[in-house]
C-alpha atoms as a PDB file:
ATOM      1  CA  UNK A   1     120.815  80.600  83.723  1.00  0.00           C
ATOM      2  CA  UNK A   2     124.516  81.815  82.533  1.00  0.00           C
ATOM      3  CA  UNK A   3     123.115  81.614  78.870  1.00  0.00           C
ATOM      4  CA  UNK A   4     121.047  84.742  80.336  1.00  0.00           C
ATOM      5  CA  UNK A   5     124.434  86.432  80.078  1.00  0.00           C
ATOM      6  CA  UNK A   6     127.070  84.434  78.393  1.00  0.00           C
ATOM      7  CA  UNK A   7     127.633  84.191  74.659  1.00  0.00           C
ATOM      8  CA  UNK A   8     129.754  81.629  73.925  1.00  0.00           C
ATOM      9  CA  UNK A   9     130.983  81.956  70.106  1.00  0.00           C
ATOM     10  CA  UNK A  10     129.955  78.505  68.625  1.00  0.00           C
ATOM     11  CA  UNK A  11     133.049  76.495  67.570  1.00  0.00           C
ATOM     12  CA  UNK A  12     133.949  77.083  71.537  1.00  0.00           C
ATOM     13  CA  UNK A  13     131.100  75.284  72.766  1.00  0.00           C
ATOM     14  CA  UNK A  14     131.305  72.261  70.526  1.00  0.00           C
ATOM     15  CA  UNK A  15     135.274  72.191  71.815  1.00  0.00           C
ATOM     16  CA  UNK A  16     134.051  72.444  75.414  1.00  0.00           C
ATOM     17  CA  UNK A  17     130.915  70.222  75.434  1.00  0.00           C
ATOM     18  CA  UNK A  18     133.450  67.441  73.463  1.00  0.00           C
ATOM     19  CA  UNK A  19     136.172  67.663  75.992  1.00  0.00           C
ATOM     20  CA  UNK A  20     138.587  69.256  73.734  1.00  0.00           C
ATOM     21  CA  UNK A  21     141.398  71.868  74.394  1.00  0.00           C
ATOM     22  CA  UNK A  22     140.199  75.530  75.040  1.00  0.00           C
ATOM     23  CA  UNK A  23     142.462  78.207  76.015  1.00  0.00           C
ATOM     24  CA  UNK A  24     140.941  81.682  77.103  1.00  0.00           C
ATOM     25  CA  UNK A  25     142.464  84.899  76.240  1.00  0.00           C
ATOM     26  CA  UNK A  26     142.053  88.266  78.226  1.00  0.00           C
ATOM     27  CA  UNK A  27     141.113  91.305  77.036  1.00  0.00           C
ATOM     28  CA  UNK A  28     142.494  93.962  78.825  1.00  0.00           C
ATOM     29  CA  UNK A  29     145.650  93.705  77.090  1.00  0.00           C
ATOM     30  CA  UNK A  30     143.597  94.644  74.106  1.00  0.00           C
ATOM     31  CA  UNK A  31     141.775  97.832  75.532  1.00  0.00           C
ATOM     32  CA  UNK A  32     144.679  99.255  77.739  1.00  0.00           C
ATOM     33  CA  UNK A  33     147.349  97.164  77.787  1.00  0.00           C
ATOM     34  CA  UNK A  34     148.858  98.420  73.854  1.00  0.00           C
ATOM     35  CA  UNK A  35     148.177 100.523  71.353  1.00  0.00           C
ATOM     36  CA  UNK A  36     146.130 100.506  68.309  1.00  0.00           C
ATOM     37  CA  UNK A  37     146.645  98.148  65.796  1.00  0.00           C
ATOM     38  CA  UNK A  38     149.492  96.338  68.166  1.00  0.00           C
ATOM     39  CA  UNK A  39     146.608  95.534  70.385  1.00  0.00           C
ATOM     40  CA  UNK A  40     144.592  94.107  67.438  1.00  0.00           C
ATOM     41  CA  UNK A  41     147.779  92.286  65.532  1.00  0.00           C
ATOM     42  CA  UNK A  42     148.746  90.916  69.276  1.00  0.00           C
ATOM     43  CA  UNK A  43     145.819  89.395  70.100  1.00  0.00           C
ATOM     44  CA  UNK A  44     145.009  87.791  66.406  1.00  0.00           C
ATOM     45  CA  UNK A  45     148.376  86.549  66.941  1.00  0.00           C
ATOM     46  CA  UNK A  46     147.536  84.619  70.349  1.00  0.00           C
ATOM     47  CA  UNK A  47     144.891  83.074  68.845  1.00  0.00           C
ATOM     48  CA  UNK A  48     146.612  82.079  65.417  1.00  0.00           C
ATOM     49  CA  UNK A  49     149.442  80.307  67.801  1.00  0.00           C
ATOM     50  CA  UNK A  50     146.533  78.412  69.875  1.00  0.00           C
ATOM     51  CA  UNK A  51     145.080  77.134  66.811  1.00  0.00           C
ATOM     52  CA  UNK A  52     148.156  76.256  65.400  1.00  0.00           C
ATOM     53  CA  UNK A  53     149.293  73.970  68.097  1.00  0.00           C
ATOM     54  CA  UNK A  54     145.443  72.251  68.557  1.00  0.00           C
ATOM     55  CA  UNK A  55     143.409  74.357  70.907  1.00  0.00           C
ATOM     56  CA  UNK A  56     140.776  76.782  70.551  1.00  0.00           C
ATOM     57  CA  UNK A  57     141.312  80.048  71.364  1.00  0.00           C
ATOM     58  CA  UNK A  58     138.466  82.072  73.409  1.00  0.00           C
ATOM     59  CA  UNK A  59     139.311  85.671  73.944  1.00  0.00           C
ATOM     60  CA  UNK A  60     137.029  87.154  77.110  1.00  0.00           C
ATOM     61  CA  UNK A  61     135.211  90.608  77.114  1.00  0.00           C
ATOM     62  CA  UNK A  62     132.015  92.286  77.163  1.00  0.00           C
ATOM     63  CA  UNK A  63     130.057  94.248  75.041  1.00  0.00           C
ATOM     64  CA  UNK A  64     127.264  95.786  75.552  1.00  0.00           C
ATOM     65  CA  UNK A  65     126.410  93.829  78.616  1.00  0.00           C
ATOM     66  CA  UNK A  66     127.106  90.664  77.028  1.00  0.00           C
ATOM     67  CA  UNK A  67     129.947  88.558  78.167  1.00  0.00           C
ATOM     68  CA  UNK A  68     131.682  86.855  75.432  1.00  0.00           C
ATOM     69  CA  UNK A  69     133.481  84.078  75.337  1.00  0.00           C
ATOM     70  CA  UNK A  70     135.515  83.942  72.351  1.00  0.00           C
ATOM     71  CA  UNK A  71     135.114  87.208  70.711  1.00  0.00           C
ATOM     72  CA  UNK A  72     134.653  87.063  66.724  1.00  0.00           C
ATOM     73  CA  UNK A  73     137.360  89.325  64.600  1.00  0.00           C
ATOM     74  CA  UNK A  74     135.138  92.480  64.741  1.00  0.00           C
ATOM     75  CA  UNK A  75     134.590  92.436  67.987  1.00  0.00           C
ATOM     76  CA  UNK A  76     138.478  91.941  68.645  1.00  0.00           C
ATOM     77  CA  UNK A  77     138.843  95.462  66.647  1.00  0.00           C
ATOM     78  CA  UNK A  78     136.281  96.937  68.637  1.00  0.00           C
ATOM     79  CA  UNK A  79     137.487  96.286  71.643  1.00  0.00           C
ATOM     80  CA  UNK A  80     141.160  97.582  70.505  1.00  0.00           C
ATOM     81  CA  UNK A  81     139.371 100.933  69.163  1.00  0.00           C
ATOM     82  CA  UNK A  82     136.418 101.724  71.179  1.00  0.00           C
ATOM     83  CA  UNK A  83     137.214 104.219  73.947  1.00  0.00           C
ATOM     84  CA  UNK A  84     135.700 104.127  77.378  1.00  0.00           C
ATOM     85  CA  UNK A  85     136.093 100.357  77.916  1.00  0.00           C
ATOM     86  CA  UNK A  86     135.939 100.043  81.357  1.00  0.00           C
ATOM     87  CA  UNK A  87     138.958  97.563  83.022  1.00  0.00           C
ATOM     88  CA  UNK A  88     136.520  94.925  84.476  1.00  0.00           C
ATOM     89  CA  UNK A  89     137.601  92.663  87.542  1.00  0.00           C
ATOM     90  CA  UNK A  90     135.920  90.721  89.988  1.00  0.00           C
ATOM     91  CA  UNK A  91     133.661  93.678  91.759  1.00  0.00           C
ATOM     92  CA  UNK A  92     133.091  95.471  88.116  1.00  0.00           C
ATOM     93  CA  UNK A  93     131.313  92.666  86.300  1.00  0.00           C
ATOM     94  CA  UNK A  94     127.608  92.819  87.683  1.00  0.00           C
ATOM     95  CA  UNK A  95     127.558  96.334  86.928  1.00  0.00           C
ATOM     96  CA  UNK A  96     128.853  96.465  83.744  1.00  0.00           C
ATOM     97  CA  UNK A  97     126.734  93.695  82.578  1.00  0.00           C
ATOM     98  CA  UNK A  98     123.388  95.304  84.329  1.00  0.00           C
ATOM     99  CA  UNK A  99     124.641  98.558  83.339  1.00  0.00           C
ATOM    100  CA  UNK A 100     124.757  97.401  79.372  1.00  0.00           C
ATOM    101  CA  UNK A 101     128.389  98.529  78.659  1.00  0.00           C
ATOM    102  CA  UNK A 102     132.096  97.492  77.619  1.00  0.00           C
ATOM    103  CA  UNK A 103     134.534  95.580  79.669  1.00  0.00           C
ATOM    104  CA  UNK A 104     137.705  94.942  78.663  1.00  0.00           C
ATOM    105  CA  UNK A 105     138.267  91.488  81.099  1.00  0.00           C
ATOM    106  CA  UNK A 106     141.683  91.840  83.634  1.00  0.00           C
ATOM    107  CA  UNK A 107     143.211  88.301  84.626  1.00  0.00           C
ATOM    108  CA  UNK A 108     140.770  87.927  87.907  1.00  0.00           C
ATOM    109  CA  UNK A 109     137.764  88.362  85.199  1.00  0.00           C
ATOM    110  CA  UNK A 110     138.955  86.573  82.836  1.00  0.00           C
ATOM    111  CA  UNK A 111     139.684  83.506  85.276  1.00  0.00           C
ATOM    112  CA  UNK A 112     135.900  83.887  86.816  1.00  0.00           C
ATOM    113  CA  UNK A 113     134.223  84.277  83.295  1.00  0.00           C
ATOM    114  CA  UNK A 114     136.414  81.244  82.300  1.00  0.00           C
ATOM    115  CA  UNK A 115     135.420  79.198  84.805  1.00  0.00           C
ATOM    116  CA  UNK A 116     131.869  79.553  84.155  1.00  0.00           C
ATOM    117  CA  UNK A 117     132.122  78.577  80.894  1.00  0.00           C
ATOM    118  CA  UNK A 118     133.922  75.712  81.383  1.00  0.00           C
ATOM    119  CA  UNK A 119     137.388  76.378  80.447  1.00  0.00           C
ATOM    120  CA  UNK A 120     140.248  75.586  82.421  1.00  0.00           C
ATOM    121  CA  UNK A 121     143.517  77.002  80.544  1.00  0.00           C
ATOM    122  CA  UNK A 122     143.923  80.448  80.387  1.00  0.00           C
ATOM    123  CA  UNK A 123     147.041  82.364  79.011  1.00  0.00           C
ATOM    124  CA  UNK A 124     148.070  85.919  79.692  1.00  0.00           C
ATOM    125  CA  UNK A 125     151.108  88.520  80.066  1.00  0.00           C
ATOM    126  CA  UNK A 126     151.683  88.421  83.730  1.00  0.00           C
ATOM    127  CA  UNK A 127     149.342  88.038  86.762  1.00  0.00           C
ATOM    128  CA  UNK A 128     148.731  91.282  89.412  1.00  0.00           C
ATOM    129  CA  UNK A 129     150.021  91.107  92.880  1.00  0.00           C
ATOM    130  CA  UNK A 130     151.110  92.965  95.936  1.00  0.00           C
ATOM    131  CA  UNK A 131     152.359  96.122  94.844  1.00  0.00           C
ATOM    132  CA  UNK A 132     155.173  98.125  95.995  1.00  0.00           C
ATOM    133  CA  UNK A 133     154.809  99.651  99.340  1.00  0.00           C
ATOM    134  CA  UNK A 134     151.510  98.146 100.136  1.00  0.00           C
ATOM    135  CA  UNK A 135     152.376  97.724 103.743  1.00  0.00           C
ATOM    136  CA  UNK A 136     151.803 101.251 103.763  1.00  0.00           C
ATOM    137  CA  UNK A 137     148.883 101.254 101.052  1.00  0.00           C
ATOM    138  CA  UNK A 138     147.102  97.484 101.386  1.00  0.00           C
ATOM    139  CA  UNK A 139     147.389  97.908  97.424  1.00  0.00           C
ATOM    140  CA  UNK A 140     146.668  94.244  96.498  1.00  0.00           C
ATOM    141  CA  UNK A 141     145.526  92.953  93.090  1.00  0.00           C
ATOM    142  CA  UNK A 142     142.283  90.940  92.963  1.00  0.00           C
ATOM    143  CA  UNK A 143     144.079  88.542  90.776  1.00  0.00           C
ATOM    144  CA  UNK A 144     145.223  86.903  94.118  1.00  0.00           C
ATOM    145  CA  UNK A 145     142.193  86.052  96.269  1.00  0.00           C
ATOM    146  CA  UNK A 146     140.639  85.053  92.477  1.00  0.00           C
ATOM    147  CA  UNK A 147     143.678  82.038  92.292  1.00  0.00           C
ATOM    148  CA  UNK A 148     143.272  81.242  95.640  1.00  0.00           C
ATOM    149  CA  UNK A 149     139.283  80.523  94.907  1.00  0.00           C
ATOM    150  CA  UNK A 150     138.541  79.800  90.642  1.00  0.00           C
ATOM    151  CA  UNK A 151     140.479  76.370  89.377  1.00  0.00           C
ATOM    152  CA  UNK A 152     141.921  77.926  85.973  1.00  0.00           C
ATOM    153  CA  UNK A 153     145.440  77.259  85.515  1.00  0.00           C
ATOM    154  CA  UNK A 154     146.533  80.576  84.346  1.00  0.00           C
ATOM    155  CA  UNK A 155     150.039  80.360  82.328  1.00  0.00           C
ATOM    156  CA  UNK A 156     152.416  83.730  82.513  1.00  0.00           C
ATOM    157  CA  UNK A 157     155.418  85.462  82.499  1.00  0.00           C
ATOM    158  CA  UNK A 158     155.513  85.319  86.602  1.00  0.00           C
ATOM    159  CA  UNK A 159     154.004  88.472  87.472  1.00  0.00           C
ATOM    160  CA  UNK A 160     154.571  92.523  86.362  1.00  0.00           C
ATOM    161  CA  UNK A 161     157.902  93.344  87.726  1.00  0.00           C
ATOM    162  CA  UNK A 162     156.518  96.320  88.661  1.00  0.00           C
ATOM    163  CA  UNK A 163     155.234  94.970  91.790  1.00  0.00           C
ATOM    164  CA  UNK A 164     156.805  93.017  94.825  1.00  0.00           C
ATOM    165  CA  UNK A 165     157.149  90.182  93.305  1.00  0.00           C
ATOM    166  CA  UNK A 166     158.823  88.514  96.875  1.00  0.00           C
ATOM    167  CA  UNK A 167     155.679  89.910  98.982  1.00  0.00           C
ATOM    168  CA  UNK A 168     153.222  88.542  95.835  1.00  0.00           C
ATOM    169  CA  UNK A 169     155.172  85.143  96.145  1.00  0.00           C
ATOM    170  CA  UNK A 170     153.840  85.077 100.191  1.00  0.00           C
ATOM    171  CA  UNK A 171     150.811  85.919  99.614  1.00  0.00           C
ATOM    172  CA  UNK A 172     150.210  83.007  96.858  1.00  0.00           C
ATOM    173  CA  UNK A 173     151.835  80.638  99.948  1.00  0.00           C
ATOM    174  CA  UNK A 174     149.349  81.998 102.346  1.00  0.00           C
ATOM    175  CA  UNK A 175     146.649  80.928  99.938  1.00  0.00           C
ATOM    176  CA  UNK A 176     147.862  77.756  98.984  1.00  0.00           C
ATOM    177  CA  UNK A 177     148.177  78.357  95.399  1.00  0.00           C
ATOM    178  CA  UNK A 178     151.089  76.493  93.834  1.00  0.00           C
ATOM    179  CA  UNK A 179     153.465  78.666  91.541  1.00  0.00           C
ATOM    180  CA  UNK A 180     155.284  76.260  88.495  1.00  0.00           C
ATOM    181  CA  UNK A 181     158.297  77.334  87.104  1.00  0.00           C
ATOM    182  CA  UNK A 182     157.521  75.546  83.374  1.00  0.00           C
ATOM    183  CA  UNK A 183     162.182  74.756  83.030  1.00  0.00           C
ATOM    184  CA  UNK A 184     162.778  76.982  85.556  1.00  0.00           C
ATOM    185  CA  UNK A 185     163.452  76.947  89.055  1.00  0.00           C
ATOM    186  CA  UNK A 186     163.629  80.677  89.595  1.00  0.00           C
ATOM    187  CA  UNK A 187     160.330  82.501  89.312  1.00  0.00           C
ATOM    188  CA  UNK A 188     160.401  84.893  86.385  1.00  0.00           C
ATOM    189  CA  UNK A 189     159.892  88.544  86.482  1.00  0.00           C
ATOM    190  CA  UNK A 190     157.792  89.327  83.253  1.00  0.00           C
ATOM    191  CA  UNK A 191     160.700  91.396  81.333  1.00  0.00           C
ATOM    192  CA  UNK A 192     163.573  89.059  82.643  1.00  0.00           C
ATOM    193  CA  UNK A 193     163.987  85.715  82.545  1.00  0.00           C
ATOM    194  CA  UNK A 194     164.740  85.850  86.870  1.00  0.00           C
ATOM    195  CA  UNK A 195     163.583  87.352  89.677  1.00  0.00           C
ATOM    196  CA  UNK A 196     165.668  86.046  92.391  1.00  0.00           C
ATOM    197  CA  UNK A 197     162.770  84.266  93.814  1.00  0.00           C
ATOM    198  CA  UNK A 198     162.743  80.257  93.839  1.00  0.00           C
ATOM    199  CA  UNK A 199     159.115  78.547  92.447  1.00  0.00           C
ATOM    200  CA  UNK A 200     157.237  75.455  94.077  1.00  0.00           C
ATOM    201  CA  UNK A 201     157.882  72.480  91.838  1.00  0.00           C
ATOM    202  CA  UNK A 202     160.181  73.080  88.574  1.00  0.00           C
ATOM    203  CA  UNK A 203     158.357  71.105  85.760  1.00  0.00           C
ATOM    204  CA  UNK A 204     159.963  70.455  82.238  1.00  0.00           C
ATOM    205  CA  UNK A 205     157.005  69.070  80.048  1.00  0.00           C
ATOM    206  CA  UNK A 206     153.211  69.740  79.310  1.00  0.00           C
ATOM    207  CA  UNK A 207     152.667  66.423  79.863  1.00  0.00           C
ATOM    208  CA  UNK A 208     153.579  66.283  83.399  1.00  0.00           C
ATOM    209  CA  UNK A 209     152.208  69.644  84.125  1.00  0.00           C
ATOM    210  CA  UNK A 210     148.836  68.225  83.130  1.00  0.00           C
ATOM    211  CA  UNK A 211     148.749  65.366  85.236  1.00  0.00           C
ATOM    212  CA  UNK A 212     149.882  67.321  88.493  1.00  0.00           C
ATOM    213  CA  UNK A 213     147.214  70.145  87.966  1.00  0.00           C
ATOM    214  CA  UNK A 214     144.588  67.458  86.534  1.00  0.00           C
ATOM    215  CA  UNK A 215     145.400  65.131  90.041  1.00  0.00           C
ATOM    216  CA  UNK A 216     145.199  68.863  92.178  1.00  0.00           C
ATOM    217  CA  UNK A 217     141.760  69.044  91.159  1.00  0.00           C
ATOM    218  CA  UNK A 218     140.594  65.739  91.517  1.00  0.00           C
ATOM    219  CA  UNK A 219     141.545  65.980  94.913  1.00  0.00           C
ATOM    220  CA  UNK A 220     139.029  68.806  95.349  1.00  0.00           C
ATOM    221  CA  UNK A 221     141.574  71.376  95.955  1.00  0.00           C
ATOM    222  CA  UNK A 222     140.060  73.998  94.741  1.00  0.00           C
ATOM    223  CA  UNK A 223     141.718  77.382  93.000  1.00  0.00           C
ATOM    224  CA  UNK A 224     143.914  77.890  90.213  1.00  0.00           C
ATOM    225  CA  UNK A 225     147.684  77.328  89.593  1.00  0.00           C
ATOM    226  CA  UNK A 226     150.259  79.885  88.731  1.00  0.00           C
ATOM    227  CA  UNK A 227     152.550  78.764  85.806  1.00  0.00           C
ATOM    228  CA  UNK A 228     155.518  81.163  85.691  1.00  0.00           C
ATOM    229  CA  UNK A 229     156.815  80.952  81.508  1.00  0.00           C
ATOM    230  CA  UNK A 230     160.044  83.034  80.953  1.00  0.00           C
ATOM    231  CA  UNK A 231     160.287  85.451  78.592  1.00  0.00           C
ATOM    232  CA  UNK A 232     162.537  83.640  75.640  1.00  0.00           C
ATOM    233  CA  UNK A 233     166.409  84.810  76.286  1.00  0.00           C
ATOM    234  CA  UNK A 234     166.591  86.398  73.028  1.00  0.00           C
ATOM    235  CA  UNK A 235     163.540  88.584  73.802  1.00  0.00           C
ATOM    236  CA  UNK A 236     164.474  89.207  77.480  1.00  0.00           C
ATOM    237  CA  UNK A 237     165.595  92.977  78.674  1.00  0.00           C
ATOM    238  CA  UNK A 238     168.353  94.697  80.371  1.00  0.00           C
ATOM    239  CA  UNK A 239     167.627  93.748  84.159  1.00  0.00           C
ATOM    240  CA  UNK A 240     169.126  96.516  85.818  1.00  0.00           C
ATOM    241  CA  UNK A 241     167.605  99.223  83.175  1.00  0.00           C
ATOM    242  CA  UNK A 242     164.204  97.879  83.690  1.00  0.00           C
ATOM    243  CA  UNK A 243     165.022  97.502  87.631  1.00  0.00           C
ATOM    244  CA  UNK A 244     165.955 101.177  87.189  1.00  0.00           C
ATOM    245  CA  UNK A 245     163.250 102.332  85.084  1.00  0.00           C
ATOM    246  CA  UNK A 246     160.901 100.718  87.499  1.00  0.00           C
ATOM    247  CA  UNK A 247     162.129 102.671  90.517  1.00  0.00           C
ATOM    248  CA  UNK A 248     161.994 106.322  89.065  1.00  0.00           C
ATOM    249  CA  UNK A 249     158.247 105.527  87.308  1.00  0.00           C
ATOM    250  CA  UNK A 250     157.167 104.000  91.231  1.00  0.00           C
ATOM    251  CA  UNK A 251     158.780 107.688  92.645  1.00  0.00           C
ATOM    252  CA  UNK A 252     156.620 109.495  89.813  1.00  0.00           C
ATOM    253  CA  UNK A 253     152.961 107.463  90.364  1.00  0.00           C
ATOM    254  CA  UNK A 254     153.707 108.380  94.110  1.00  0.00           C
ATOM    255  CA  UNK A 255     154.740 112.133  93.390  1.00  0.00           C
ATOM    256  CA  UNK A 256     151.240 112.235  91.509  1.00  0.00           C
ATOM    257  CA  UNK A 257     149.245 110.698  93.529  1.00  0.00           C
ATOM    258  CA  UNK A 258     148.224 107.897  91.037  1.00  0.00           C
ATOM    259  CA  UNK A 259     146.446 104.955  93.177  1.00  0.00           C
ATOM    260  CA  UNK A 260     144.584 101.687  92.847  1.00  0.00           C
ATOM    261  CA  UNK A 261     143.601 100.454  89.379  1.00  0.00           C
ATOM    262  CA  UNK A 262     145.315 103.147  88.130  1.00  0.00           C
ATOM    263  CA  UNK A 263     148.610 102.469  88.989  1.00  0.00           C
ATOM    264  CA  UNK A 264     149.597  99.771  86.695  1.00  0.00           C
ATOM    265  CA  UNK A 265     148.850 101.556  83.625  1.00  0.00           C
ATOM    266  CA  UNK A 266     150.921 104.591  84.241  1.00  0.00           C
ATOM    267  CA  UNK A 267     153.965 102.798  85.569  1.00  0.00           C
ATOM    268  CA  UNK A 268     154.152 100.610  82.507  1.00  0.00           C
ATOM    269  CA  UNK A 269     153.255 103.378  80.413  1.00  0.00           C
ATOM    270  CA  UNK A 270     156.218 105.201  81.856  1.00  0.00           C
ATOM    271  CA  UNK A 271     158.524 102.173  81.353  1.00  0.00           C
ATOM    272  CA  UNK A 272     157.048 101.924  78.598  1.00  0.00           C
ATOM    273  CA  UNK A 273     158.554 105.389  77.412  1.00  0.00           C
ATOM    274  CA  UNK A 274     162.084 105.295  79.292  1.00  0.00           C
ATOM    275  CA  UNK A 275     162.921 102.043  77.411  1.00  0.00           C
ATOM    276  CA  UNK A 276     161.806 103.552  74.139  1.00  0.00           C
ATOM    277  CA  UNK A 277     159.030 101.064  73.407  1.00  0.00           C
ATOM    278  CA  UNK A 278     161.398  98.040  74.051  1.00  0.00           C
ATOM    279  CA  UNK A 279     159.025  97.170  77.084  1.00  0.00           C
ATOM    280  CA  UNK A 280     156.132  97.016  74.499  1.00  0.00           C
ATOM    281  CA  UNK A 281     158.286  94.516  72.189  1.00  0.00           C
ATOM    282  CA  UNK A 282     159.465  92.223  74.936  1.00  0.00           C
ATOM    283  CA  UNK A 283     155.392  91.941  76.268  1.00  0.00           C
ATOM    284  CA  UNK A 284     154.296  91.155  73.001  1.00  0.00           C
ATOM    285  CA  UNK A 285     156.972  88.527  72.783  1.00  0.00           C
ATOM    286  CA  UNK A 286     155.799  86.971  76.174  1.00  0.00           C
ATOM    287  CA  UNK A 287     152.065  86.679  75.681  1.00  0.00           C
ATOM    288  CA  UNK A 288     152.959  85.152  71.968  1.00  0.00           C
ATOM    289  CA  UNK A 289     155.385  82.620  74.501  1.00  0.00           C
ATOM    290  CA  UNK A 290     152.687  82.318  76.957  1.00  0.00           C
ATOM    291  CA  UNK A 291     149.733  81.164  74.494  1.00  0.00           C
ATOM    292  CA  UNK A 292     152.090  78.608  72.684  1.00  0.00           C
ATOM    293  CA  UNK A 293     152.595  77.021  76.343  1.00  0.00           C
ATOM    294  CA  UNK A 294     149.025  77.510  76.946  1.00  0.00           C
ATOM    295  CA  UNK A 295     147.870  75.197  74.011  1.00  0.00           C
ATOM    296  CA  UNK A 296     150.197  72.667  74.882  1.00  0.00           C
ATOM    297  CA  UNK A 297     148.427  72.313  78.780  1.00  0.00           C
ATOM    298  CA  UNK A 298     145.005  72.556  77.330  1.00  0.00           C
ATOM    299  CA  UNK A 299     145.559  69.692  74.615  1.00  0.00           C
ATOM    300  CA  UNK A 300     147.531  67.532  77.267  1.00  0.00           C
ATOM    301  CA  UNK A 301     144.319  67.968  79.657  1.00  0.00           C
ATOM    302  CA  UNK A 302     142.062  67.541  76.904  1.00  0.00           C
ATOM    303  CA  UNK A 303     144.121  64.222  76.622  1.00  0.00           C
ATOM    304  CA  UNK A 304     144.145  63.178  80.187  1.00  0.00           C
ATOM    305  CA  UNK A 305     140.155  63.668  80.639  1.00  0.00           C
END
């Protein structure tokens, strides 16, 4: 029945059907999260890292109504070009699929669509969460309820500091989903290293990250993990610039009105421009991080199974 709407790119299978690693890739950070060719370059690069260190990298989208799992190199530059792709999360994907168009895959997607095909590693930039004032606006990212429900362990840069990252942190508790600092004991904050926050369970190794998630699901607890990766020091920003730029680009969305999905693409656009493209730099730096870890998880699984 899912080969009705999956295409799974060939070398994928034969790595999934033999037990070996996989790591899937998102695609929304191709289609709106950068720029053309830094989308492109980017997400070559994630893949060329996964291969590098022994996995197989499977980059999520849909084209056309077809959901693919591992996208080939054209279809990489299509999605980075092609205009119109349509940010696809949980609710989106029937209808984008019946409908026969694009979908550029956001981490709740990507997680589902992983899932199904039987791949349980997934790296990406940072996961969504409860944004800022959502006691007032209930503004909640999918993302959430998808961990709480979908065993992928998704590895990131702890989530976009442009949310509240303390009330994102609860809500994960609530929902029993256990958030890993990978050498850290403080929960990272995408563009810094800290957010102030504390994590579940500090692990130092891919080995013994394996084992803990690999144990969580033989125990038939079900949903994902949250592994929070800091950014490397060298690559890390200014906290109280990006603390600042955060604040004024919040004020602006809410001075325009901007709401719901499209509220994370303007304010990281905006930080975007008041840190002069440094924001851009220290994301691609992060994913690049992210998909190294990634690789190591999926072939110490791989190992374990």
């Amino acid at each position: 029945m899912l080969s009705k709407y999956l295409d799974v790119r060939e070398d994928v299978q034969a790595a999934i059907e033999q037990g070996e690693a996989v790591v899937a890739l998102e695609s929304t950070i191709i289609s709106h999260g950068m720029p053309y060719p830094r989308n492109v370059e980017t997400a070559l690069m994630c893949e060329k890292i996964i291969s590098d260190q022994g996995a197989v990298p499977a980059t999520i989208g849909i084209i056309k109504g077809r959901i693919k799992v591992g996208l080939t190199l054209e279809e990489v530059e299509y999605m980075g070009k092609e205009q119109g792709i349509i940010k696809a999360s949980r609710r989106d994907l029937p209808f984008i699929v019946a409908g026969k168009a694009d979908g550029a895959t956001t981490v709740a997607a990507t997680m589902i669509i992983a899932a199904l095909a039987g791949i349980k590693v997934f790296a990406t930039g940072g996961i969504g969460g409860v944004h800022r004032g959502a006691q007032e606006t209930y503004d909640i990212s999918a993302d959430l309820q998808e961990l709480a429900k979908t065993s992928v362990a998704v590895v990131c840069a702890g989530a976009k500091s442009i949310l509240d990252i303390g009330l994102t942190l609860e809500y994960l508790e609530t929902f029993g989903i256990p958030v890993v600092g990978f050498k850290t004991d403080d929960f990272p904050a995408f563009y810094t290293r800290k957010s102030g926050y504390g994590v579940d369970y500090r692990i130092d190794s891919a080995v013994e990250l394996a084992r803990a998630i690999k144990t969580k699901w033989e125990l038939g607890l079900e949903g994902g993990v949250v592994i929070g990766n800091p950014i490397p020091p060298e690559h890390e920003l200014d906290s109280e610039k990006i603390t600042r730029a955060i604040a004024d680009a919040v004020i602006e969305a809410e001075a325009k009105g901007i709401k719901g999905k499209e509220t994370t693409p303007f304010l990281l656009g905006k930080v975007l421009e008041i840190t002069e493209g440094k924001s851009l730099d220290a994301n691609i730096e992060l994913v690049y991080n992210n998909s190294g870890l990634a690789a190591d998880l999926a072939v110490q699984l791989a190992k374990l199974s």
